[in-house]
Protein backbone atom coordinates (compact mmCIF):
# COMPACT_ATOMS: atom_id res chain seq x y z
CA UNK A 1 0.00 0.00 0.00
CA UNK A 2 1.41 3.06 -0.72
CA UNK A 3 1.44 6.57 1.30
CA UNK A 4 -1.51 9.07 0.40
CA UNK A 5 -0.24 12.75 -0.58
CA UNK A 6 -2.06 13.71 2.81
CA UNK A 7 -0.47 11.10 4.45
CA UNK A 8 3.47 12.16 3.75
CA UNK A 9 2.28 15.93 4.23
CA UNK A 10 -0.21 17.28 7.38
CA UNK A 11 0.67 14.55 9.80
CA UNK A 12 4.17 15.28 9.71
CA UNK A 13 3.04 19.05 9.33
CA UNK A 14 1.04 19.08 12.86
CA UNK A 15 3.76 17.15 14.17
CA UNK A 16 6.24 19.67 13.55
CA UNK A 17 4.00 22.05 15.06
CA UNK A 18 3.70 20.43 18.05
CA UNK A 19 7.61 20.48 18.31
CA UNK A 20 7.49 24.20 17.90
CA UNK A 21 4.91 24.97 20.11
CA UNK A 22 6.77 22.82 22.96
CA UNK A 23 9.72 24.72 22.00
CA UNK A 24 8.12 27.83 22.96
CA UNK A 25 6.87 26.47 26.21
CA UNK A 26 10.32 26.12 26.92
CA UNK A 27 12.12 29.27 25.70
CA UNK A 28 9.31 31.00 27.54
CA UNK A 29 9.89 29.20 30.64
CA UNK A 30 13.65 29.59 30.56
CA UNK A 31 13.39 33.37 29.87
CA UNK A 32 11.19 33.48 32.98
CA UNK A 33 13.87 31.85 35.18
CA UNK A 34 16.49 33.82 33.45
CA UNK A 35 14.78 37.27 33.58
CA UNK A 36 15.25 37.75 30.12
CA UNK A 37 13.14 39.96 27.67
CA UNK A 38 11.02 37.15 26.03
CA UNK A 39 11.80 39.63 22.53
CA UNK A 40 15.31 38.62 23.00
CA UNK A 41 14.60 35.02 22.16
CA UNK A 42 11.76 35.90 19.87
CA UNK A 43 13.97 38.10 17.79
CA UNK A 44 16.84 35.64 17.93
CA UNK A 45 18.86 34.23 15.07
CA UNK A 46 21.93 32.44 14.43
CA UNK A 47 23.30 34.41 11.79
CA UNK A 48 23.01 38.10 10.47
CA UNK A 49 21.75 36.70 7.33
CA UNK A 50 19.02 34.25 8.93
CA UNK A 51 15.40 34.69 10.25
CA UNK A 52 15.02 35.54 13.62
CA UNK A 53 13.15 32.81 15.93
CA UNK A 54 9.75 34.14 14.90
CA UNK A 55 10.57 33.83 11.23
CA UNK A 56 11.62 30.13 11.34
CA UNK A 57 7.93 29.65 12.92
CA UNK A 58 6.10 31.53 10.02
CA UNK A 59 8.27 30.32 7.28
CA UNK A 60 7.07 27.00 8.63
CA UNK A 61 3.85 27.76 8.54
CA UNK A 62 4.01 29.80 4.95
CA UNK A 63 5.64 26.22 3.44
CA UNK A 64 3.38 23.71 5.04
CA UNK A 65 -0.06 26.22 3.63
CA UNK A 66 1.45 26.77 0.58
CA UNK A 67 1.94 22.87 -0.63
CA UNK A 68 -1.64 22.72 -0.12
CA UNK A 69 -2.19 25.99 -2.47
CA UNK A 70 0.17 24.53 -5.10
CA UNK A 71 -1.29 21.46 -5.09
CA UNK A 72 -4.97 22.41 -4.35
CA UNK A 73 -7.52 24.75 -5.68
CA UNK A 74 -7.61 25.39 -1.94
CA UNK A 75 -7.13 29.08 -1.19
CA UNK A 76 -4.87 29.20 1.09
CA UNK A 77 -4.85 32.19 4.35
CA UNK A 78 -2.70 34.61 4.82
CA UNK A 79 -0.88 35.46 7.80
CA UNK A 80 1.27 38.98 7.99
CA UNK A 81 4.53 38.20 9.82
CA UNK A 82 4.46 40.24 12.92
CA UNK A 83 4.57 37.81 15.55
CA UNK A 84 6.33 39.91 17.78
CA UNK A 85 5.67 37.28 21.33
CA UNK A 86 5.46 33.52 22.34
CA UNK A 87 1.49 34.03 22.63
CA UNK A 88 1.40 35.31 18.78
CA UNK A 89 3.48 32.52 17.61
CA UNK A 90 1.46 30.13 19.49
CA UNK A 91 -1.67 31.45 17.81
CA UNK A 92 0.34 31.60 13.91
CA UNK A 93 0.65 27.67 15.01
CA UNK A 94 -2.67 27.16 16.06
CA UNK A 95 -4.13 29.14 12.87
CA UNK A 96 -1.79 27.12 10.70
CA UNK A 97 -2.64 24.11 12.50
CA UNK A 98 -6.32 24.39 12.00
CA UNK A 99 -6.63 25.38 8.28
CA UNK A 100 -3.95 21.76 7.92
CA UNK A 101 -6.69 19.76 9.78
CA UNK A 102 -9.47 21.35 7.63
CA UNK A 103 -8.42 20.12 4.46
CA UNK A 104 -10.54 17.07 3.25
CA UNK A 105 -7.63 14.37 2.62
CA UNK A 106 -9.25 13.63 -0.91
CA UNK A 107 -8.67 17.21 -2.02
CA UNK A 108 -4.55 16.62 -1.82
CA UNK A 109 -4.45 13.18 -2.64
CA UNK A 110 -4.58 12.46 -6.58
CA UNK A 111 -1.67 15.02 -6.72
CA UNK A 112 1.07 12.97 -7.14
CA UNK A 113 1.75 13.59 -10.75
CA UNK A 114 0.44 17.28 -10.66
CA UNK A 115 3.54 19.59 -12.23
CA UNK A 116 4.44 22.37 -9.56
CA UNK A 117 7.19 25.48 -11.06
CA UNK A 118 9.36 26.83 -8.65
CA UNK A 119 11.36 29.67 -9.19
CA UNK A 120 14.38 30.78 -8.02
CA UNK A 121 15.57 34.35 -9.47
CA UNK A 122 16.03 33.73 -12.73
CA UNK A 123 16.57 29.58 -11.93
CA UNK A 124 13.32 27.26 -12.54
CA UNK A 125 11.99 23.54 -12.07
CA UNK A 126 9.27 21.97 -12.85
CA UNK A 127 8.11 18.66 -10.55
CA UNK A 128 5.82 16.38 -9.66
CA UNK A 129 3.53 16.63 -6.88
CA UNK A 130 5.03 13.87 -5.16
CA UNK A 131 8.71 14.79 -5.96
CA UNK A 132 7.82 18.70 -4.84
CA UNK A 133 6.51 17.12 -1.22
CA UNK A 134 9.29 14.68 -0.88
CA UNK A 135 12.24 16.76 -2.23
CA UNK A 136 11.33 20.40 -1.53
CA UNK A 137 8.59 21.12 0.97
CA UNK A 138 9.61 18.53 3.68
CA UNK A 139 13.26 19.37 3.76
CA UNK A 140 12.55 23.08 4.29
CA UNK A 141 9.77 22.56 6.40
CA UNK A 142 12.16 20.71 8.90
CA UNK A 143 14.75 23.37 8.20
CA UNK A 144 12.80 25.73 10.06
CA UNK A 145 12.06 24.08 12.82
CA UNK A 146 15.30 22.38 13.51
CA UNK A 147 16.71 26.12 13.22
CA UNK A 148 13.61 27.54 15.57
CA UNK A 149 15.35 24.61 17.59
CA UNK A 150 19.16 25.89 17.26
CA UNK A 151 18.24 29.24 17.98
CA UNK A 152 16.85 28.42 21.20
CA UNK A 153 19.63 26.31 21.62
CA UNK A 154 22.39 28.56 21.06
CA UNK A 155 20.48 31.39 23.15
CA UNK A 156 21.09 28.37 26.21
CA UNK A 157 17.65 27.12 26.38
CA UNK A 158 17.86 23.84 27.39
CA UNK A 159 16.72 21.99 24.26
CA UNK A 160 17.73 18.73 22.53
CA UNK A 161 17.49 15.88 20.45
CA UNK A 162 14.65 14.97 22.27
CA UNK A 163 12.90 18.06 21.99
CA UNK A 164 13.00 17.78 18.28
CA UNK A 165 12.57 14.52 18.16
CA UNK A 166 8.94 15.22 19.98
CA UNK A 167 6.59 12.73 21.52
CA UNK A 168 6.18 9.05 19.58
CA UNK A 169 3.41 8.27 20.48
């Protein structure tokens, strides 16, 4: 039997949220205890040239709506970046989390061999549904939350491989 479009998508979507939002919990908690701005963390990054902590969240949530635009003739909400706290990145996840969890599974599935365009500046390619899920939107959705994860991290939150990793069950 093989795996439904749905299938290798939302699950591991609403998963990932549930990561980040128990990431918060924790950066919020350790801020707390540390008596440190909760901005600080929230406007964190690793890099001059990376997104801050909030922007790993919403690029997460801008990849994991937009597969179902692509693929969909879902339209697909809109939300402005300006989480600026842990309570308005809770709520982007929660928004995000809902619209996921709205979408009738037979609406995605069937798009397997449906030809998505990305573009790149002035570089293009054309794939299949499947191939765009498998080899575009899942990597960068996890590299967004294993960097909302590093950033946390590296700002001494006490995070790890378990964190990620998430509950099993």
């Amino acid at each position: 039997m093989s795996l439904s479009m749905h299938k290798i998508s939302v699950p591991a979507f609403v998963r990932g949220f549930s990561v980040l939002s128990s990431l918060i919990d924790k950066a919020e908690a350790f801020a707390e205890e540390k008596k440190i701005a909760p901005a600080v963390l929230v406007n964190a990054r690793l890099a001059p040239d990376m997104l801050p902590f909030s922007g790993q969240i919403q690029r997460a949530s801008d990849t994991s709506k937009g597969v179902i635009a692509r693929l969909t003739s879902i339209e697909v909400p809109k939300f402005p970046d300006e989480e600026a706290d842990f309570a308005e990145l809770r709520e982007r996840i929660a928004k995000t989390v809902a619209f996921l969890e709205s979408v009738d599974p037979s609406t995605l599935d069937g798009t397997a061999d449906k030809e998505v365009t990305l573009k790149f500046g002035k570089l293009g390619i054309t794939l299949s549904g499947e191939d765009y899920i498998q080899k575009f939107v899942l990597p960068n959705f996890y590299f967004h939350v294993t960097t909302a994860q590093n950033i946390l991290r590296h700002n001494g939150v006490p995070v790890g491989k378990l964190d990620y990793l998430g509950s099993l069950g």
